[in-house]
Protein backbone atom coordinates (compact mmCIF):
# COMPACT_ATOMS: atom_id res chain seq x y z
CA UNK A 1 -1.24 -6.21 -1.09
CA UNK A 2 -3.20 -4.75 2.39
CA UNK A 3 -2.22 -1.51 4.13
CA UNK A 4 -3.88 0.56 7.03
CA UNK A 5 -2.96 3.33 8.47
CA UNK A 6 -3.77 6.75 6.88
CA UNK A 7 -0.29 8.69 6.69
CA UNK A 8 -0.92 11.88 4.39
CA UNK A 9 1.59 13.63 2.15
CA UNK A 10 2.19 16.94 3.04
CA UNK A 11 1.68 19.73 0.63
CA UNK A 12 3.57 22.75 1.90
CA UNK A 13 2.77 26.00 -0.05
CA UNK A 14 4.36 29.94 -0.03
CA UNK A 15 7.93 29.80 -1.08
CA UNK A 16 8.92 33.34 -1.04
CA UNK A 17 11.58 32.50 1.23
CA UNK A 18 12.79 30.03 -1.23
CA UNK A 19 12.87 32.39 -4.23
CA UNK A 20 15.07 34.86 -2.24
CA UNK A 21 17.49 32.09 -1.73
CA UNK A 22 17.81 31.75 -5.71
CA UNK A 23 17.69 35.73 -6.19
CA UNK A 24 19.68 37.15 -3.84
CA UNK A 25 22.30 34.94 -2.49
CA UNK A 26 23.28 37.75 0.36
CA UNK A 27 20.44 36.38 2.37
CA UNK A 28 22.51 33.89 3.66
CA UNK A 29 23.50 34.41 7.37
CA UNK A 30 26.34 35.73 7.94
CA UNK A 31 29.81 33.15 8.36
CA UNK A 32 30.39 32.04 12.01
CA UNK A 33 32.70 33.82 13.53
CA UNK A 34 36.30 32.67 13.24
CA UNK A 35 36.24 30.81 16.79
CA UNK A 36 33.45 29.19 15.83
CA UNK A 37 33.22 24.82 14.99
CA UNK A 38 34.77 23.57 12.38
CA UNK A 39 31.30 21.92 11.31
CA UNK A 40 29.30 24.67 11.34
CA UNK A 41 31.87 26.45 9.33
CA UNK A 42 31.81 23.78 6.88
CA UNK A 43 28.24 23.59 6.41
CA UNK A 44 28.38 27.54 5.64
CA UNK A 45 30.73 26.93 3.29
CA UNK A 46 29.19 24.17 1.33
CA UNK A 47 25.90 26.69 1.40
CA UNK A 48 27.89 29.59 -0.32
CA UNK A 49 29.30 26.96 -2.79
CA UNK A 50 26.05 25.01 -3.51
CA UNK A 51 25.25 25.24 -6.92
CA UNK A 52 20.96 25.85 -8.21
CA UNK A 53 19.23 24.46 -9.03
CA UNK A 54 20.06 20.92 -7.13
CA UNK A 55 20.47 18.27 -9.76
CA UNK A 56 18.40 15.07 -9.97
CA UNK A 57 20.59 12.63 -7.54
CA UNK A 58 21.53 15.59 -4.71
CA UNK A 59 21.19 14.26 -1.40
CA UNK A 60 20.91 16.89 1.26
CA UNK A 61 18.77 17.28 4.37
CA UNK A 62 14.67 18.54 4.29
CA UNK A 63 12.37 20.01 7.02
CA UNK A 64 9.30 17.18 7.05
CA UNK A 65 5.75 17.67 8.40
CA UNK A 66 7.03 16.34 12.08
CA UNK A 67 9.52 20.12 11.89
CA UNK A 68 12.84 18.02 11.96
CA UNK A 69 15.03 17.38 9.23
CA UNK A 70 15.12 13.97 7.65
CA UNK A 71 17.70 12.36 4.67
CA UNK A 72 16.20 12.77 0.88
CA UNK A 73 17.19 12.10 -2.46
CA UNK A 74 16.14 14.40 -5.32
CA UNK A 75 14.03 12.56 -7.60
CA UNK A 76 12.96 15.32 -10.00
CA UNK A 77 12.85 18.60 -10.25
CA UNK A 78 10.44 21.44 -12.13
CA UNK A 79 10.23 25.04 -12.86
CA UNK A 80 8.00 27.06 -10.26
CA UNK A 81 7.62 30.16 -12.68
CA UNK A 82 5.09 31.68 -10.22
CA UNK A 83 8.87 32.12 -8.13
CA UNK A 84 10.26 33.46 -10.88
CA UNK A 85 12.72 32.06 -13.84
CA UNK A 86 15.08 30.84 -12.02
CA UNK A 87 12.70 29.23 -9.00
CA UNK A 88 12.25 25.49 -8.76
CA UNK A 89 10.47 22.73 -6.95
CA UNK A 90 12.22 19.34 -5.85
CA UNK A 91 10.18 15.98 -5.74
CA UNK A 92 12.34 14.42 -2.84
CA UNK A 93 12.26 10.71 -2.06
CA UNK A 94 12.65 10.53 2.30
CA UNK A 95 16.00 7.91 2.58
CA UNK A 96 14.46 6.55 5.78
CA UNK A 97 10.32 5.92 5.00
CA UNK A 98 8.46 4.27 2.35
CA UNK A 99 8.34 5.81 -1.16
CA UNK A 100 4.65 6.49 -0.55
CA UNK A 101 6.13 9.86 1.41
CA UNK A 102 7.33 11.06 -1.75
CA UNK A 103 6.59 14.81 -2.39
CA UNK A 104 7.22 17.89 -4.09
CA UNK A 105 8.80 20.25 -1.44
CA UNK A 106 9.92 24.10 -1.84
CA UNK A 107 13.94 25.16 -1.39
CA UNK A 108 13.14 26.85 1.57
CA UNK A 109 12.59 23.13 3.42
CA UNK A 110 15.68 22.12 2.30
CA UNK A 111 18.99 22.69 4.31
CA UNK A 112 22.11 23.84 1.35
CA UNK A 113 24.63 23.29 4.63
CA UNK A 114 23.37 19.25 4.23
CA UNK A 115 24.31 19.23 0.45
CA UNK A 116 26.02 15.61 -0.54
CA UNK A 117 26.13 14.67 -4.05
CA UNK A 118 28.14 11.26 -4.05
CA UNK A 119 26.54 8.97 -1.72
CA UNK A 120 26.78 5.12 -1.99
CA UNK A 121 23.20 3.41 -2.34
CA UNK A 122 24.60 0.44 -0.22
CA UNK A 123 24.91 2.88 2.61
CA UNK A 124 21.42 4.21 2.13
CA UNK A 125 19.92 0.93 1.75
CA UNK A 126 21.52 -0.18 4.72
CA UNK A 127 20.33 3.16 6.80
CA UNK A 128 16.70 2.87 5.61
CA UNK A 129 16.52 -1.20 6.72
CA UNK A 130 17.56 0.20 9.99
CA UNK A 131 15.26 2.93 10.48
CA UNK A 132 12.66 1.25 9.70
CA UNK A 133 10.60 0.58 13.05
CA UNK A 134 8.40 -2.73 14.00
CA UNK A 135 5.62 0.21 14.13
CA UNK A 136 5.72 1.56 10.73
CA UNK A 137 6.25 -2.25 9.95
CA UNK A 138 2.82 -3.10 11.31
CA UNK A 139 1.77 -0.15 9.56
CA UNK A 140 2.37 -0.57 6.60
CA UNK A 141 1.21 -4.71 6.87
CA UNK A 142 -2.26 -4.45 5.89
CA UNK A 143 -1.91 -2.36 2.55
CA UNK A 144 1.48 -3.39 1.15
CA UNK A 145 0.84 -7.27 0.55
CA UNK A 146 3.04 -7.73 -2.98
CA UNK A 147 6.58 -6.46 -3.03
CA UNK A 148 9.07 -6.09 -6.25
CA UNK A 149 10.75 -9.63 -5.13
CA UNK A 150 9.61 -10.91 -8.90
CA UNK A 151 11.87 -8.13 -10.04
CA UNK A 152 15.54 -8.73 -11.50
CA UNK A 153 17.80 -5.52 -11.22
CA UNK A 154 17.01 -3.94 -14.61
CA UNK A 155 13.34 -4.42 -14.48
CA UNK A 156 13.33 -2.61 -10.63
CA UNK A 157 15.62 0.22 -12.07
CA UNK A 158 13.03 0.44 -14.87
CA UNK A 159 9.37 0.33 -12.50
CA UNK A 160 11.42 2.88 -10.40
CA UNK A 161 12.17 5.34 -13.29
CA UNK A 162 8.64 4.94 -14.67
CA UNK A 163 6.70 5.62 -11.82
CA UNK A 164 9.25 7.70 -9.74
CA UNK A 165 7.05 10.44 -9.76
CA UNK A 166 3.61 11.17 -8.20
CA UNK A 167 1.59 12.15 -11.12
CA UNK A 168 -1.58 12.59 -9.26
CA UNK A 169 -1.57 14.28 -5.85
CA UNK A 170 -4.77 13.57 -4.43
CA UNK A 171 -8.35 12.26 -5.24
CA UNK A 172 -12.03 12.70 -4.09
CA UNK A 173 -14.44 9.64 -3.65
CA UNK A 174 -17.75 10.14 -1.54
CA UNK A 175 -16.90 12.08 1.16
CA UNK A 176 -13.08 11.71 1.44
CA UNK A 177 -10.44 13.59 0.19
CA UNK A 178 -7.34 10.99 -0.25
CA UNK A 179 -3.85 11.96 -0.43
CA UNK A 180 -2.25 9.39 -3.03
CA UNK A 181 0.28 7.42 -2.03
CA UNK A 182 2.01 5.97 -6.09
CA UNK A 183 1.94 6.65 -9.60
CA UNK A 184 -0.99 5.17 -11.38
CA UNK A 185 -0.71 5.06 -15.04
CA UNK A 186 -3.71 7.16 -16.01
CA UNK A 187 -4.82 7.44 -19.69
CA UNK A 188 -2.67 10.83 -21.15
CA UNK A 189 -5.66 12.83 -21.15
CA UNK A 190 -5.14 13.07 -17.50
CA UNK A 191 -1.44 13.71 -17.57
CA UNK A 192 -2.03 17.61 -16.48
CA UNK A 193 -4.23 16.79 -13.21
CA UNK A 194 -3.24 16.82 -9.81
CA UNK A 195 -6.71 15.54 -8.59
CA UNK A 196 -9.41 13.17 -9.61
CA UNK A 197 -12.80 13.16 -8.48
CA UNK A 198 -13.99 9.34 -8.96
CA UNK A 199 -17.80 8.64 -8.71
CA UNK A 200 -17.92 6.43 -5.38
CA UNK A 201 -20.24 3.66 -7.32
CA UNK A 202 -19.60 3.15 -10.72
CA UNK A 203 -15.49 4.62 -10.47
CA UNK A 204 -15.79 6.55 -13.35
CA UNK A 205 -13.04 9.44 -12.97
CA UNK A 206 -13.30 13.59 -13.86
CA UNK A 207 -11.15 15.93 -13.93
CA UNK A 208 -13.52 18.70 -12.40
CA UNK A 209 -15.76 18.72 -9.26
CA UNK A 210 -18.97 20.04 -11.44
CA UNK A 211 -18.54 16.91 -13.82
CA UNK A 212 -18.54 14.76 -10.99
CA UNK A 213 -21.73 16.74 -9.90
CA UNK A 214 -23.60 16.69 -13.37
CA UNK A 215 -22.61 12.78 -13.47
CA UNK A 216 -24.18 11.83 -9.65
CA UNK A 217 -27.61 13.15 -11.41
CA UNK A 218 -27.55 10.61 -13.71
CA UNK A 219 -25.80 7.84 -12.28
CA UNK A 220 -28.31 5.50 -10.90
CA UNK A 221 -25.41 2.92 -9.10
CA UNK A 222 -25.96 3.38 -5.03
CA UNK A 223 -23.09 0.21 -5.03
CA UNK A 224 -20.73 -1.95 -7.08
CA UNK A 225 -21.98 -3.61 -9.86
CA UNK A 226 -22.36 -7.26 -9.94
CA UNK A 227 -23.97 -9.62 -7.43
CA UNK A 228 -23.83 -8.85 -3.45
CA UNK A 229 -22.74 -12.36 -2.01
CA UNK A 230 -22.71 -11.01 1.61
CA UNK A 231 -24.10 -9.20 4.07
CA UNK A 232 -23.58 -8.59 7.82
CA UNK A 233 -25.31 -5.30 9.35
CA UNK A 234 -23.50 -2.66 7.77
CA UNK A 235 -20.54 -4.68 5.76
CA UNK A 236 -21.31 -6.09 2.29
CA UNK A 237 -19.41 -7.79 -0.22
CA UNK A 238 -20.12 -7.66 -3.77
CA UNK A 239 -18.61 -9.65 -6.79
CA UNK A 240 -17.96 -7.74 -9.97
CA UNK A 241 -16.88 -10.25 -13.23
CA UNK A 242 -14.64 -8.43 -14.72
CA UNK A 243 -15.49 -9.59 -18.34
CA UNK A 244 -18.88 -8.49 -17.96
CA UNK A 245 -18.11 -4.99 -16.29
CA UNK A 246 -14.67 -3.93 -17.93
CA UNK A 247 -14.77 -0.67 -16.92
CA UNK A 248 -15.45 -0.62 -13.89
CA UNK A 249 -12.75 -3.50 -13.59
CA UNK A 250 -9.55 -1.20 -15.17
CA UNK A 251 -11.29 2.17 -13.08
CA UNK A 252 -10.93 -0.08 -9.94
CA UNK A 253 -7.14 -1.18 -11.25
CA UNK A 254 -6.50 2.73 -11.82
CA UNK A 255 -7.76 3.69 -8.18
CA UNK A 256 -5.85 0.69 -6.51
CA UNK A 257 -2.33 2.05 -8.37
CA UNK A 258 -2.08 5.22 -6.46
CA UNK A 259 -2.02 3.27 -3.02
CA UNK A 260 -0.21 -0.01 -4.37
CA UNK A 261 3.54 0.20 -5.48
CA UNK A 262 3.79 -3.01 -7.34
CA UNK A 263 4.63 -3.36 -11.19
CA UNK A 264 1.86 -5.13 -12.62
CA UNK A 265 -1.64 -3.25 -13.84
CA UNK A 266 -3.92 -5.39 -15.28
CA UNK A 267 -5.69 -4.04 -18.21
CA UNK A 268 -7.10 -7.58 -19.58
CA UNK A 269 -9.53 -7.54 -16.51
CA UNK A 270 -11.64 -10.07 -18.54
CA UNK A 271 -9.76 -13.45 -16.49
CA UNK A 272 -10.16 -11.32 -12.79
CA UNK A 273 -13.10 -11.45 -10.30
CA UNK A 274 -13.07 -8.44 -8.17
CA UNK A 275 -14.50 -8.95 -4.37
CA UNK A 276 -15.49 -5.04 -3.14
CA UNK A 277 -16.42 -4.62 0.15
CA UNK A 278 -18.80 -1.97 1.20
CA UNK A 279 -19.88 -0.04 4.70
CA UNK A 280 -23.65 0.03 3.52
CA UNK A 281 -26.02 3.38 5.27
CA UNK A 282 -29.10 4.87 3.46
CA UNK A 283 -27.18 6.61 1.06
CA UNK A 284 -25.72 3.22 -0.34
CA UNK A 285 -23.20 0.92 -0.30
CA UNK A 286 -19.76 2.55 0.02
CA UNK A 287 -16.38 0.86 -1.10
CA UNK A 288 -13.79 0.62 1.60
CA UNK A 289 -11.25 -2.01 -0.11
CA UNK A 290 -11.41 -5.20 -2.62
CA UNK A 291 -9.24 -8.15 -3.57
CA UNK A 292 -9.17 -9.82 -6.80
CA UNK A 293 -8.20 -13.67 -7.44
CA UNK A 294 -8.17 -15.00 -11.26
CA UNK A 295 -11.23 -17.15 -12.79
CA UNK A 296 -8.79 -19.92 -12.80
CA UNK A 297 -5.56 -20.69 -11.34
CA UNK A 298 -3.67 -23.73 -11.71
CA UNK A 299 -1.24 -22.88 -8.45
CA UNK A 300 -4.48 -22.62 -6.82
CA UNK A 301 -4.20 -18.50 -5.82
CA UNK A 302 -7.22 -17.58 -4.11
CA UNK A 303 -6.07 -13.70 -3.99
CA UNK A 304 -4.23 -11.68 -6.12
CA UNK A 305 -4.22 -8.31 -4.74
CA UNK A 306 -5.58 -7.03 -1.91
CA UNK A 307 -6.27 -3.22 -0.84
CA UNK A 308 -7.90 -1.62 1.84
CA UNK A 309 -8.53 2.60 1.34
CA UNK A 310 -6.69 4.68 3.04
CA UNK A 311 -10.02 6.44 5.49
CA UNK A 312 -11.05 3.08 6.23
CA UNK A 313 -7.38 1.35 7.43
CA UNK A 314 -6.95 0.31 11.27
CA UNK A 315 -10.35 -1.40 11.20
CA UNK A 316 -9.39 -4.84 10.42
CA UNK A 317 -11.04 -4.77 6.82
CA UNK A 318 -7.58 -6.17 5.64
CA UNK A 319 -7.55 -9.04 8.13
CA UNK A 320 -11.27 -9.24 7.21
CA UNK A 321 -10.49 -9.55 3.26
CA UNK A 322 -7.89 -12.43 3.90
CA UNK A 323 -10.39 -14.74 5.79
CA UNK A 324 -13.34 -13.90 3.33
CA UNK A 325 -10.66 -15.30 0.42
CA UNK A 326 -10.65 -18.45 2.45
CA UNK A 327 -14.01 -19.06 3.08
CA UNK A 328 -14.97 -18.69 -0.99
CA UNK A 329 -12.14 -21.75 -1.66
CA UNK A 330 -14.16 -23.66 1.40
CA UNK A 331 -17.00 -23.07 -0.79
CA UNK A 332 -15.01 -24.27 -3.60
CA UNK A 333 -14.12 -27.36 -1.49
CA UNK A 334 -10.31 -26.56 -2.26
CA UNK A 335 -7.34 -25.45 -0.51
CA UNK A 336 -5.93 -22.02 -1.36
CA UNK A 337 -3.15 -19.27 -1.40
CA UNK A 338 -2.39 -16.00 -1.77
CA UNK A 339 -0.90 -15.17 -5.15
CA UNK A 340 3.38 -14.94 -5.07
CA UNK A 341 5.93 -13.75 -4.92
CA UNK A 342 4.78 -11.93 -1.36
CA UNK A 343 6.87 -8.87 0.13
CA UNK A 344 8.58 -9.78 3.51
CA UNK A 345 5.46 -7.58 4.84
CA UNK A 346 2.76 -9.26 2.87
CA UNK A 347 3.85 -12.79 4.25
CA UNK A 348 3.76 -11.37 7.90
CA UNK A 349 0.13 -10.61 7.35
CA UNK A 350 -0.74 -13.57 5.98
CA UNK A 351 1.70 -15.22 8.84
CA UNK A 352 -0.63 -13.70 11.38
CA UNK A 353 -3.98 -15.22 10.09
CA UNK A 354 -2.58 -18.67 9.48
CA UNK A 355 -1.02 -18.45 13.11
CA UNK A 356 -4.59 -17.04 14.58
CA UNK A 357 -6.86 -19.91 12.76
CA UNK A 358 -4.41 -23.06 13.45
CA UNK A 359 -3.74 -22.27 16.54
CA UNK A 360 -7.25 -21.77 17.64
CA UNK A 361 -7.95 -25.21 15.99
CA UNK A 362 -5.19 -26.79 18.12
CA UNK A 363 -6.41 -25.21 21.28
CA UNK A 364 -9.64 -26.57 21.37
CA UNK A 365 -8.87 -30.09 19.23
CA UNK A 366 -9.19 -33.31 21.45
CA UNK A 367 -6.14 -35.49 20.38
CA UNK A 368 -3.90 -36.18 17.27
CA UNK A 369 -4.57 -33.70 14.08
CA UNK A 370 -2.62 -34.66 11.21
CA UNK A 371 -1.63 -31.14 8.45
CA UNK A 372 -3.72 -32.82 6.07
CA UNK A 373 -6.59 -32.96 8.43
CA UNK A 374 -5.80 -28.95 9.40
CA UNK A 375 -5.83 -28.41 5.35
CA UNK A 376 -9.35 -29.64 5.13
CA UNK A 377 -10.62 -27.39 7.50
CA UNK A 378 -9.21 -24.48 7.21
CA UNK A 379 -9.06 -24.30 3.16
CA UNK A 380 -4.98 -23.59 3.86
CA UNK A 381 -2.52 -25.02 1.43
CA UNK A 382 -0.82 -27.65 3.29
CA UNK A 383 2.81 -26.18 2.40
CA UNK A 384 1.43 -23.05 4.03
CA UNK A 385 0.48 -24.62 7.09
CA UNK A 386 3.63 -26.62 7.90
CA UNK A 387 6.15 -23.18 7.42
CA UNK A 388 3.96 -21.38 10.00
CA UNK A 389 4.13 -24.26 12.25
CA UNK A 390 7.65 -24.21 11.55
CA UNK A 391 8.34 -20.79 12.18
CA UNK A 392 6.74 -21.01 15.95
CA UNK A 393 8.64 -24.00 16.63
CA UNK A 394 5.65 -26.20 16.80
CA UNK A 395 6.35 -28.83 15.27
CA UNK A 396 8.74 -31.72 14.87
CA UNK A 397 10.16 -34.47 12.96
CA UNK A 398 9.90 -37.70 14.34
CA UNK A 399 10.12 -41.13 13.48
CA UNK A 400 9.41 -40.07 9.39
CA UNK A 401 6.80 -37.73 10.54
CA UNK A 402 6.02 -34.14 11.28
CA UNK A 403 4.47 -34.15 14.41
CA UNK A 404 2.68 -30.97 16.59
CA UNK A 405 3.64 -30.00 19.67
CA UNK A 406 0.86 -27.96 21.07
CA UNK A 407 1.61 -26.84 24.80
CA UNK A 408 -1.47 -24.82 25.60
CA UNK A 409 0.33 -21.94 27.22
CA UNK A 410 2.79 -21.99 24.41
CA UNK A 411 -0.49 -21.43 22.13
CA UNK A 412 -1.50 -18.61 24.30
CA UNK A 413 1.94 -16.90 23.98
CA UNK A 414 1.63 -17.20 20.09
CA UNK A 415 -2.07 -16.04 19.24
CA UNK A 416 -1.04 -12.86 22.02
CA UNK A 417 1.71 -11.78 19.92
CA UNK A 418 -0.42 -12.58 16.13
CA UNK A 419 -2.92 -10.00 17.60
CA UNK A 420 -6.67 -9.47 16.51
CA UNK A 421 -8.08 -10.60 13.45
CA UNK A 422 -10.68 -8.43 12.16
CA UNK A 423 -14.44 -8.70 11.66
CA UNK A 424 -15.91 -12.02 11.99
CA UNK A 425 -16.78 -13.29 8.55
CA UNK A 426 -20.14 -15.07 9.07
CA UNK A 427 -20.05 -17.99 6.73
CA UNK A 428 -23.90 -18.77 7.00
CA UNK A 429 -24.31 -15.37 5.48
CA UNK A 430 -22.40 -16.15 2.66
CA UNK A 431 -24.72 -16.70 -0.44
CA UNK A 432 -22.47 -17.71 -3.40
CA UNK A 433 -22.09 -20.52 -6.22
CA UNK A 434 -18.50 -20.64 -7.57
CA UNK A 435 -17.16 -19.43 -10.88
CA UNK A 436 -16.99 -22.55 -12.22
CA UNK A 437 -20.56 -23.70 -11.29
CA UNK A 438 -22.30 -20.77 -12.85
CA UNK A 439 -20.49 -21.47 -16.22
């Protein structure tokens, strides 16, 4: 699972407005006058009449960071006793974004005229699909690469419930400050914080900024453990087993949580490798993303999840990840795939670097290339290759054979719209002996 652009959460602080709303009622504005619309009259009425606190379920409208109001849904809601005893805050899910946006959020941002409290989910469903633009799409591409598609009804309703709520706001690791975008199921010692400040190399997690300070004296890590298999200028690429560095594998699984929303956490690390890749300066090598792929896999899965951090999205590391998967089963000498069920947004990614490297293959290839031949090459599973010839309408069945039609400007057309990939993985740079070979 990929993403890539940085969008924040918003913490908005001060609600003494808000706490006069639950006090004193009378600061309401006064009711339109009687020539007034019938709406606005309405919505003054249903202010007068709203009942608080909002219960869990309330839909009603709430001022986001961009000053307009957007659709939410009251997730949860908690006693603000710094407002007084009758003051609360509302963790509000926005109808029309991702659930990463999810945030706590003062009564002052919320408009009472807006109050609904019977809305069918169909309709919301159907209103979020919509607002959803190709942009945000794209944005979301590189970080989000497994969906809930393995899900049945009752297991959804039951990730959704568990991890509805943000339970850690934001966390510090080297020099950034990231706003979180999921749940991660910390260990209940942590169940208080609202902030974690990880150690950049080893991932060990405190709840304080002088324990992280009295643990960087000692720590004597400057990047992942395990072996570095790669290095190009500043980018390296390490590979951490994670039988023989548990740890670090389940504090990599915690950090990866709070930016993936997908149901599975593995704990038994002990069957994953775990492929970090670093920006490297004198300081040390600094983690910018990872994927993981299992020891072995009989439906030959060559990734299992993928994540690229938040400070370091937009810069093709995600794109970057994918191909470096690919060229570790062309060491393997076998054809590979990421691990499924993918989201609709996860298979567009990978979509885009199977269109990218076939294509350029069938632009520069002298005569007929069979898929098997394209397999062999490229480390793709064949199955993978033929639906993304399919989907651009480049091939054919003819005779009892698939056969590719590969107009050159047609090519063009299709590697313009796949975009960029991202940094060139240099293969002869690559210094690795599989799994299997060093056991």
């Amino acid at each position: 699972m990929v993403s890539i652009d940085n969008t924040n959460s918003t913490t908005v602080n001060g609600h003494g407005a808000a706490a006069a709303a639950v006090d004193d009622m009378s600061t309401d504005p006064p009711a339109p006058e009687s020539n007034g619309s019938q709406p606005e009259f309405d919505a003054y009425r249903r202010r007068k009449l709203t009942i608080l606190p909002l219960e869990v379920g309330t839909r009603v409208n709430c001022r986001w960071r961009d000053g307009k109001y957007h659709p939410v849904k009251v997730i949860e809601r908690r006693k603000h006793f710094s407002g007084g005893s009758n003051y609360y805050e509302y963790y509000v899910h926005y109808t029309e974004f991702n659930r990463r946006l999810d945030e706590w959020v003062h009564l002052d941002q919320l408009d009472l005229g807006s109050v609904e409290t019977d809305v069918d989910d169909k309709v919301e469903d159907k209103v979020t699909g919509l607002k959803m633009t190709r942009h945000q799409k794209r944005k979301i591409d590189e970080t989000h690469i497994e969906g809930h598609e393995e899900l049945d009804a009752a297991s959804l309703r039951e990730h959704e419930e568990f991890t509805k709520v943000k339970n850690i706001a934001t966390i510090e690791l080297g020099k950034y400050e990231i706003e979180t975008w999921y749940f991660s199921p910390f260990p209940p010692e942590y169940n208080e914080c609202t902030k974690l400040f990880f150690c950049e190399f080893c991932l060990n997690f405190m709840k304080r900024k002088e324990q992280l300070q009295r643990h960087m004296k000692k720590c004597d890590l400057k990047h992942p453990p395990g072996d570095e298999i790669y290095r190009d200028k500043t980018l390296s690429m390490f590979e951490v087993d994670g039988k023989k560095n548990k740890i670090y594998g389940q504090n990599l699984c915690y950090l990866a949580k709070l930016f993936l929303d997908h149901k599975t956490l593995y704990y038994d690390v002990d069957l994953f490798l775990f492929y970090v890749l670093c920006e490297c300066d004198d300081r040390g090598c600094h983690m910018v993303g990872y994927f993981s792929k299992e020891k072995q896999s009989e439906e030959s899965y060559n990734l299992a999840c993928i994540l690229t951090l938040p400070p370091y999205q937009r810069k093709g590391y995600g794109k970057f990840l994918i191909a470096f998967s690919y060229e570790l089963s062309k060491k393997e000498a076998k054809v590979g795939t990421p691990e499924r069920p993918l989201s609709d947004l996860g298979l567009l990614s990978y979509r885009g670097y199977w269109t990218r490297v076939l294509l350029d293959i069938l632009k520069k290839h002298k005569g007929n290339i069979s898929i098997k031949e394209l397999s062999d090459m490229t480390a793709i599973k064949a199955e993978d290759i033929l639906t993304t010839l399919q989907s651009l309408e480049l091939i054919q069945y003819r005779k009892g054979q698939h056969v590719i039609c590969a107009d050159p400007k047609v090519l063009d057309r299709h590697l313009k719209a796949a975009g960029r990939g991202g940094p060139d993985v240099e293969s002869s740079k690559l210094i690795w002996t599989p799994y299997k070979e060093q056991n």
